[in-house]
Protein backbone atom coordinates (compact mmCIF):
# COMPACT_ATOMS: atom_id res chain seq x y z
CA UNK A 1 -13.41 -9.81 -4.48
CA UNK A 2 -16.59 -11.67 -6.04
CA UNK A 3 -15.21 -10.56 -9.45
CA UNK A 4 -11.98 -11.80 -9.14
CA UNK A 5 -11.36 -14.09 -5.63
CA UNK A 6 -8.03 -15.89 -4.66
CA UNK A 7 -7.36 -19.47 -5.54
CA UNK A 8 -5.05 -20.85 -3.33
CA UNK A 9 -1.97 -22.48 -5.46
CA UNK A 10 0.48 -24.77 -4.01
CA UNK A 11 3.85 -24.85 -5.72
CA UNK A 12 6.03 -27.62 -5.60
CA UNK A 13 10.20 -26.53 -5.56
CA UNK A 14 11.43 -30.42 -6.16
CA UNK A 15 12.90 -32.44 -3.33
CA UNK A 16 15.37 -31.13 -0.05
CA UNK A 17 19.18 -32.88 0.17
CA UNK A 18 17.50 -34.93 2.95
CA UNK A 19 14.77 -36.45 0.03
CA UNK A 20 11.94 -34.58 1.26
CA UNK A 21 9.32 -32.89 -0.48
CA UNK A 22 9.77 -28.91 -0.27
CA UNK A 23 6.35 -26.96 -1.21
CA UNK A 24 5.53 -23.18 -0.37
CA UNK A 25 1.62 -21.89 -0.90
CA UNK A 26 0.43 -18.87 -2.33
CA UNK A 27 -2.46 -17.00 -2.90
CA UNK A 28 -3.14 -16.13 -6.89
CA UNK A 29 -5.51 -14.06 -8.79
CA UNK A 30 -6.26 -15.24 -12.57
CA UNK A 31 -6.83 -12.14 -14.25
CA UNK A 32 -5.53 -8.23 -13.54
CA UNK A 33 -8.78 -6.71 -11.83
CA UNK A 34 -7.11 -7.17 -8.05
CA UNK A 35 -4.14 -5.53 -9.58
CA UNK A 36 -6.47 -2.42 -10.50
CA UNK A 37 -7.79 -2.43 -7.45
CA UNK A 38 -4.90 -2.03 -4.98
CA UNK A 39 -3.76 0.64 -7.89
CA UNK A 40 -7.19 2.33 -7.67
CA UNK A 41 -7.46 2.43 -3.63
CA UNK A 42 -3.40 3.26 -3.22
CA UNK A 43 -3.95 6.07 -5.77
CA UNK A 44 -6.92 7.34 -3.52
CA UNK A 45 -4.86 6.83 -0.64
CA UNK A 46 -2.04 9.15 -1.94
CA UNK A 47 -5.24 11.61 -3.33
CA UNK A 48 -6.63 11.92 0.29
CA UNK A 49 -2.79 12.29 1.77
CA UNK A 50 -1.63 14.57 -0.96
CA UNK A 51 -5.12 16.84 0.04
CA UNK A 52 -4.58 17.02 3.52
CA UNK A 53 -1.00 18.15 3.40
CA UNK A 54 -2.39 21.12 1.13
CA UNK A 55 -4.55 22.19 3.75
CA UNK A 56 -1.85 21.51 6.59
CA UNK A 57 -0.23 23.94 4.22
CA UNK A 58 -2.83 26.48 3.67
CA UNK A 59 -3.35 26.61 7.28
CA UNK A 60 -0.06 27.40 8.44
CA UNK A 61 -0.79 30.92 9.82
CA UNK A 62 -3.49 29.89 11.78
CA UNK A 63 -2.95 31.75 15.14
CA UNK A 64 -1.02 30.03 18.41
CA UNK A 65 -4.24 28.07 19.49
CA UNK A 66 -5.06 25.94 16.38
CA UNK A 67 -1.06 25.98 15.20
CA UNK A 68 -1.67 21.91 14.80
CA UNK A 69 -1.23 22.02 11.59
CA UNK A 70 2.79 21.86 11.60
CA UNK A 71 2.14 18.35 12.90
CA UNK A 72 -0.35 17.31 10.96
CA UNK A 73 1.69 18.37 8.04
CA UNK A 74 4.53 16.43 9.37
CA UNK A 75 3.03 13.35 9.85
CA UNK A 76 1.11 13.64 6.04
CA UNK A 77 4.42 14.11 4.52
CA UNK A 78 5.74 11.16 6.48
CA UNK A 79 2.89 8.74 5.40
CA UNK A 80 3.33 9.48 2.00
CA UNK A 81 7.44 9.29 1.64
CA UNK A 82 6.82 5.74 3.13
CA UNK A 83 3.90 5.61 1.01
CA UNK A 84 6.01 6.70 -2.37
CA UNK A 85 8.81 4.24 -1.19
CA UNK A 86 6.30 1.29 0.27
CA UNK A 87 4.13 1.34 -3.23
CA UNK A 88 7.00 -0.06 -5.90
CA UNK A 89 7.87 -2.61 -3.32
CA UNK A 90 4.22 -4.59 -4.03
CA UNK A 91 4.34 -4.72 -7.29
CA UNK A 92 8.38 -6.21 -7.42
């Protein structure tokens, strides 16, 4: 963002067994602001999933014709088990 933008950073890991130069580059934030961001848009994210599997819920005994609310709620609850499993794994 314009607050807080990526430097690129390129780290140096010493040299191979052949005498070469290993590097690796990264992108790298100086201060916590993109951290509260992802942690502001994933908790939205789970707000907005969370909501529409209460009204997948609510709407359950909707008659035959609109009855796609079983799938909805099916594929909410899937997004946010991979969400609840998928969120830890950025931060490790």
């Amino acid at each position: 963002t314009i607050v807080d933008p990526l430097e690129w950073e390129r780290v140096s890991q010493g040299r191979t067994e052949a005498n070469e130069i290993s590097s690796y580059g990264r992108c790298n934030s100086q201060s916590k602001v993109s951290s509260w961001m992802i942690g502001l848009l994933a908790a939205t994210n789970m707000c907005a999933v969370l909501y529409a599997n209460i009204l997948a819920y609510q709407t359950r005994a909707m008659p035959v014709a609109f009855h796609e609310s079983k799938y909805i709620g099916l594929s909410m609850a899937s997004i946010m088990q991979a969400s609840l499993v998928g969120l830890p794994l950025l931060f490790l």
